[in-house]
Protein backbone atom coordinates (compact mmCIF):
# COMPACT_ATOMS: atom_id res chain seq x y z
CA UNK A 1 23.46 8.91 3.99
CA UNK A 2 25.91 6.34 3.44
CA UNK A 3 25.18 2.76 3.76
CA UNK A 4 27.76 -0.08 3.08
CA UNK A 5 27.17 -3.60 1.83
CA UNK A 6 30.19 -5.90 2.34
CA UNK A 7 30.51 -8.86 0.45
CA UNK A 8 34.11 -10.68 1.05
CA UNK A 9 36.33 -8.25 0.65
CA UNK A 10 34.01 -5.74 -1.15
CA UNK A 11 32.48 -2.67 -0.18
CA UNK A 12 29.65 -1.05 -2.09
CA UNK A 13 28.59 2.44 -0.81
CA UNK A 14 25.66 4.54 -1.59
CA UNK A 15 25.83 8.53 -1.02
CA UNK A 16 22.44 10.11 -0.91
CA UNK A 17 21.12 9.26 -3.77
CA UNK A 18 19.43 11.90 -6.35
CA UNK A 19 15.69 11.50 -5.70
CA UNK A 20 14.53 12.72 -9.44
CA UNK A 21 16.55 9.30 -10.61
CA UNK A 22 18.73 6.95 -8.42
CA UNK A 23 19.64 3.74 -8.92
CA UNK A 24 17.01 1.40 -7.62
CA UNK A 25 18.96 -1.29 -8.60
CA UNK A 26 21.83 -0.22 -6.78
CA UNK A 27 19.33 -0.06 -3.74
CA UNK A 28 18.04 -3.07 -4.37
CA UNK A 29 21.40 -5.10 -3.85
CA UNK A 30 22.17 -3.21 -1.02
CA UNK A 31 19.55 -4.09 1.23
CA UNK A 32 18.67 -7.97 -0.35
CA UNK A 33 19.13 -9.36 2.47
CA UNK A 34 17.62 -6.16 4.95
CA UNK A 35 14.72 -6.99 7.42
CA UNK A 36 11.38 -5.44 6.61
CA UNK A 37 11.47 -2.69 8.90
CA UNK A 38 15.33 -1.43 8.51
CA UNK A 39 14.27 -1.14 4.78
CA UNK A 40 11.43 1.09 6.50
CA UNK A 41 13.74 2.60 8.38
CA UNK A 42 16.29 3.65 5.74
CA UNK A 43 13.47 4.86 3.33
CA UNK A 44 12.15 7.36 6.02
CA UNK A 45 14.86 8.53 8.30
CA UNK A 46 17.43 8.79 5.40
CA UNK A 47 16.77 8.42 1.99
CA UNK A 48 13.70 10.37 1.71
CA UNK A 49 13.19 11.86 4.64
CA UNK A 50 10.43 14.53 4.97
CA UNK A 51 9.59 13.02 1.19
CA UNK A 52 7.72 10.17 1.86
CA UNK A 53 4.11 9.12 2.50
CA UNK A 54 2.94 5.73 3.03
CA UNK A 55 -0.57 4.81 1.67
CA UNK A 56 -2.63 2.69 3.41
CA UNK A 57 -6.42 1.21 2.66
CA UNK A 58 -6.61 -0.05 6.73
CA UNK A 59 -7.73 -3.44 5.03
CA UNK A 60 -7.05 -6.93 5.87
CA UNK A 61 -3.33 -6.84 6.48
CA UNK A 62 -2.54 -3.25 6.89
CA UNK A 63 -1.61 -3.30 10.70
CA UNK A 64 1.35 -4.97 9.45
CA UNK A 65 2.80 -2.08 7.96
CA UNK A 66 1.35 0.94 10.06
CA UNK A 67 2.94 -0.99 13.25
CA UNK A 68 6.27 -1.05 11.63
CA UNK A 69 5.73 2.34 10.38
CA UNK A 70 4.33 3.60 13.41
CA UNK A 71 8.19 2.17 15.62
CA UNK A 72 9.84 4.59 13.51
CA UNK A 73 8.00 7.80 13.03
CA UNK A 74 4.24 8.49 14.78
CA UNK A 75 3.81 11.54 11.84
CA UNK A 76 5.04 9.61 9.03
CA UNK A 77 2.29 10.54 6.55
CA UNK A 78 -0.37 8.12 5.60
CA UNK A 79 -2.41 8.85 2.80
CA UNK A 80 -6.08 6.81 2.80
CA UNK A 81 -8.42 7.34 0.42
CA UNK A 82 -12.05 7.45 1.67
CA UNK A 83 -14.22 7.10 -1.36
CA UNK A 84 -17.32 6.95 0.02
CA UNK A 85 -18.25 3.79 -0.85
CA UNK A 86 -16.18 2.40 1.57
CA UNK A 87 -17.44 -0.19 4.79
CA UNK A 88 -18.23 1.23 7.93
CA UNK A 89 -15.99 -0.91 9.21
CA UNK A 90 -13.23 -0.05 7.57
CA UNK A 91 -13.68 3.40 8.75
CA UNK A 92 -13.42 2.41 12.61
CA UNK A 93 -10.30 0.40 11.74
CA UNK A 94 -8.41 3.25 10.80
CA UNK A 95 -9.18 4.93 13.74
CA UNK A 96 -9.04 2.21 16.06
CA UNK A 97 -5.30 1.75 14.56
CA UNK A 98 -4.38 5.27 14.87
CA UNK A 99 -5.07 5.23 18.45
CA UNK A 100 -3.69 2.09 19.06
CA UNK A 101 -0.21 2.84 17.19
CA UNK A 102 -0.09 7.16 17.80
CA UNK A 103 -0.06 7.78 14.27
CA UNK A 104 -1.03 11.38 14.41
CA UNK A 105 -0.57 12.16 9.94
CA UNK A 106 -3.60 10.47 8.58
CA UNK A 107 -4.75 12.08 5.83
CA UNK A 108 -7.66 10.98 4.65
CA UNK A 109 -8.66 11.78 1.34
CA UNK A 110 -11.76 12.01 -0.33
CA UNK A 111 -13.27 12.11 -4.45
CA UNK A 112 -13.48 15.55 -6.06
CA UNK A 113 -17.14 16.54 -5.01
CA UNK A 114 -17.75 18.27 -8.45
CA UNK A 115 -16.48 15.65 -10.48
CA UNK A 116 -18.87 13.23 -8.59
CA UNK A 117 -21.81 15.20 -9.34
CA UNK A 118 -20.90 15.09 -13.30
CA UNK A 119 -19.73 11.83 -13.62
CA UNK A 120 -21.65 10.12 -10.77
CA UNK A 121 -24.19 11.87 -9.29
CA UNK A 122 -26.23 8.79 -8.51
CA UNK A 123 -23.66 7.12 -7.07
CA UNK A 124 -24.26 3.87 -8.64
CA UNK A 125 -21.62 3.97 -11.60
CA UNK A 126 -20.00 1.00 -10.05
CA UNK A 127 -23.03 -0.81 -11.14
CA UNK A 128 -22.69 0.20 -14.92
CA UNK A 129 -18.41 1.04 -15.44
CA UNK A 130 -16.35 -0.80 -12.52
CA UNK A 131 -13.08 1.21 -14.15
CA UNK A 132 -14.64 4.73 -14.04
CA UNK A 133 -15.85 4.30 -10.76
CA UNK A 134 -12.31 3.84 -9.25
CA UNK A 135 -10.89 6.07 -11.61
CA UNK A 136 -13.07 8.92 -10.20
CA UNK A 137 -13.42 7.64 -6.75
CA UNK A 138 -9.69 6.32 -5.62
CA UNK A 139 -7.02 7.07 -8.59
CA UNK A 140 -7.50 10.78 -8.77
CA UNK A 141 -7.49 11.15 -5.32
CA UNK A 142 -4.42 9.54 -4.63
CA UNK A 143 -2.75 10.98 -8.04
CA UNK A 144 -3.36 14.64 -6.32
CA UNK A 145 -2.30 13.63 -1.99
CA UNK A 146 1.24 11.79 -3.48
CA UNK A 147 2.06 14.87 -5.42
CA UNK A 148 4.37 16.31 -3.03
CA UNK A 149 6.49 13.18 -2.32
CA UNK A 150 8.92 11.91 -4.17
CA UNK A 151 8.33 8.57 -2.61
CA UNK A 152 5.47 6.10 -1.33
CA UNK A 153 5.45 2.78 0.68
CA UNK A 154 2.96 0.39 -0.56
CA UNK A 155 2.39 -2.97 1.18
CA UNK A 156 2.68 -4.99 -1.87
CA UNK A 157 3.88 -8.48 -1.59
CA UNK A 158 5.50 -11.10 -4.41
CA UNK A 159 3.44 -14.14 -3.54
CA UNK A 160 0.20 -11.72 -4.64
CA UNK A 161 0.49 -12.42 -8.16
CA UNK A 162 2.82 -13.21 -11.19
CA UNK A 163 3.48 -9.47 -11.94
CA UNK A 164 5.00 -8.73 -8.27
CA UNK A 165 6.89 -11.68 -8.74
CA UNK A 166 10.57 -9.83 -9.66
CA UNK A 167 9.70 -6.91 -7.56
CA UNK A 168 12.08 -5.16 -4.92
CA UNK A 169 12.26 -3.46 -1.86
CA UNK A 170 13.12 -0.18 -4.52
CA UNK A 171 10.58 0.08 -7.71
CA UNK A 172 11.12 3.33 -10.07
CA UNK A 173 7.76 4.27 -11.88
CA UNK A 174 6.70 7.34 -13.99
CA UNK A 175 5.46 9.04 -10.70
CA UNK A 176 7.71 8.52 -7.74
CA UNK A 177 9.60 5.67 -5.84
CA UNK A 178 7.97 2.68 -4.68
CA UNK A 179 9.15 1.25 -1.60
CA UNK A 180 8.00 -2.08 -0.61
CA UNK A 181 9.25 -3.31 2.32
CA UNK A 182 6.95 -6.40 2.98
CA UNK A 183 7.65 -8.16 -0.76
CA UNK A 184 9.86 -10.76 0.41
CA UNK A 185 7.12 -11.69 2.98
CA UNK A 186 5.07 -15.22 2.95
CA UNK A 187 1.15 -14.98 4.20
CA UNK A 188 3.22 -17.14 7.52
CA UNK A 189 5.34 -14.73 7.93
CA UNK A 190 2.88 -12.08 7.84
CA UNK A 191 0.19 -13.91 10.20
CA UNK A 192 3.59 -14.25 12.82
CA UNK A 193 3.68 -11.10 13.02
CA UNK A 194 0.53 -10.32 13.92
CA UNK A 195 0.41 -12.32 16.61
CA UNK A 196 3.91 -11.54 17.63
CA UNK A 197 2.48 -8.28 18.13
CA UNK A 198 -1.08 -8.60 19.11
CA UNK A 199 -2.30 -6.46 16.24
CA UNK A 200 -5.87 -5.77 15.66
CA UNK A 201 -7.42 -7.40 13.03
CA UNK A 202 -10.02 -5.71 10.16
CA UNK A 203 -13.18 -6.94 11.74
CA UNK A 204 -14.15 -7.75 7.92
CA UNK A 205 -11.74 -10.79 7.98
CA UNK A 206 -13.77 -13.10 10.77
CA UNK A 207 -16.33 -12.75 8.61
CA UNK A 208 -15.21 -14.24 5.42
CA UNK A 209 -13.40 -10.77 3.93
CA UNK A 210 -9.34 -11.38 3.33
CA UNK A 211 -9.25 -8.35 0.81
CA UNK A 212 -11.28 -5.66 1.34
CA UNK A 213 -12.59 -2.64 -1.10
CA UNK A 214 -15.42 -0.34 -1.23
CA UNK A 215 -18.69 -2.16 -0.17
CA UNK A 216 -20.77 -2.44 -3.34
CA UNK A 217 -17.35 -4.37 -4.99
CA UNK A 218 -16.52 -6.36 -2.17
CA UNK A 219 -17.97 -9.95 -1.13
CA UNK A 220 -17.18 -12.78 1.15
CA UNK A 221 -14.75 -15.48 0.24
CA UNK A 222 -15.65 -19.27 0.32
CA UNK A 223 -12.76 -22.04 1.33
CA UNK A 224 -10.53 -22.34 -1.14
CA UNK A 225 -11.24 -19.94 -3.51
CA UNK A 226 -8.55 -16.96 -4.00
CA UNK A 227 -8.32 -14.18 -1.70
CA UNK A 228 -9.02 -12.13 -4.05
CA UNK A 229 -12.25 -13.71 -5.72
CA UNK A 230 -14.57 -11.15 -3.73
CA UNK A 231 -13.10 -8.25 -5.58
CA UNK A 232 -15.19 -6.90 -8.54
CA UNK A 233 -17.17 -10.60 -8.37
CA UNK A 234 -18.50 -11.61 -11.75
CA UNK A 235 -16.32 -8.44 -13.32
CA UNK A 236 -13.62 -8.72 -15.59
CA UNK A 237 -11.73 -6.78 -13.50
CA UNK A 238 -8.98 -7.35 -10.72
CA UNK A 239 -7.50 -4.09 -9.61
CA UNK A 240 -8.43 -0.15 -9.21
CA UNK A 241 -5.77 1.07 -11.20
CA UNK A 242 -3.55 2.57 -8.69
CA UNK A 243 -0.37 0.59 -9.32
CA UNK A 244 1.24 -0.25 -12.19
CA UNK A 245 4.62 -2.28 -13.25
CA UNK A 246 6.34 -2.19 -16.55
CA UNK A 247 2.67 -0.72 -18.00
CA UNK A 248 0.85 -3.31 -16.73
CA UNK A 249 -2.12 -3.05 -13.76
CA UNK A 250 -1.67 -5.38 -10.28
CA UNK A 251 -3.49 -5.73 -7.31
CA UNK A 252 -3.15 -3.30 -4.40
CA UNK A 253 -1.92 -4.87 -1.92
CA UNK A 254 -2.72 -3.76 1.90
């Protein structure tokens, strides 16, 4: 790969970069001023090709992302975690988008059946330890199905919250590469595009839902709250634990 950023009379080139520990910075000033999807683009067809998964909870704005994804390559892998406490609806979302878009890589993924026996074989610790239950339920599972990639595409956004804030298109963690090509993206840019594209809509959303979880966690939003107030209601708790920046737990985002 070799992309070029000119600036005046300056050139900045990137070889292929060494996926164990690149430069996201360099990355990051490359493509500033990139559109969503060429950032996409570059991430799958070139800089980690056949080394990249994009993970997905088919929740309220997810389309989004799968569509672009989708333009690009139909097997791209998409890892969703089905922990069983999910909504039904959810469920017929993803496969209503798969259809739709061709994506023929979902891999779904569910909770170790032995560890749910031992650690919730009632299937109510949500009720009693919020953090254990995801832990059990959603980290571990996607811990084990991004092993094999050095890279992941997460639908994260900077208007989400303070943490995302100073976030790029390129993020280096302890596990892999986060590539995020929606950050720059306002909620109007974001409803645009849906109905640029006549995208299907989580059928959760009409009815009150703009961020959607696992059932028992999840609740309808009234005007003017947050979007995220129906997440872990009455817990003091905001996110599931998969991502982190600088040590610190956000919001998932998708």
């Amino acid at each position: 790969m070799h992309a070029e950023k000119t600036n005046g009379d300056t050139k900045v080139s990137l070889s292929s970069p060494d996926v164990t520990g690149h430069d996201v910075e360099t990355l990051n000033e490359i493509y500033s001023s990139t559109s969503p999807i060429d950032v996409l683009r570059v991430a799958v067809d070139d800089l980690y090709k056949g080394q990249i998964a994009l993970v997905s909870s088919f929740g309220a704005e997810s389309a989004i992302l799968l569509h672009m994804a989708a333009q690009i390559d139909t097997h791209i892998p998409v890892i969703f975690v089905d922990t069983g406490k999910l909504f039904p609806e959810t469920i017929a979302y993803r496969d209503k988008l798969a259809r739709q878009f061709g994506l023929t890589n979902i891999q779904t993924i569910q909770p170790d059946e032995n560890l749910l026996q031992n650690k919730d074989p009632n299937g109510n610790l949500w009720e009693t330890d919020t953090d254990g239950c995801c832990h059990i339920r959603k980290v571990l599972p996607f811990d084990k199905a991004l092993a094999p990639y050095v890279a992941e595409i997460s639908g994260r956004k900077r208007f989400q919250n303070d943490i995302r804030a100073n976030l790029g298109f390129f993020e280096q963690t302890d596990r892999s590469i986060k590539v995020n090509p929606l950050i720059n993206w306002s909620p109007t840019e974001l409803a645009d595009y849906v109905i640029k594209h006549d995208l299907p809509r989580h059928p959760l959303v009409a009815k009150g839902y703009p961020s959607i979880g696992c059932a028992p966690c999840t609740s309808p939003v009234a005007e003017g709250e947050d979007t995220r107030a129906g997440r872990w209601r009455g817990a003091d708790k905001t996110e599931c634990g998969i991502h982190f920046v600088d040590g610190k737990p956000v919001r998932m985002g998708g």
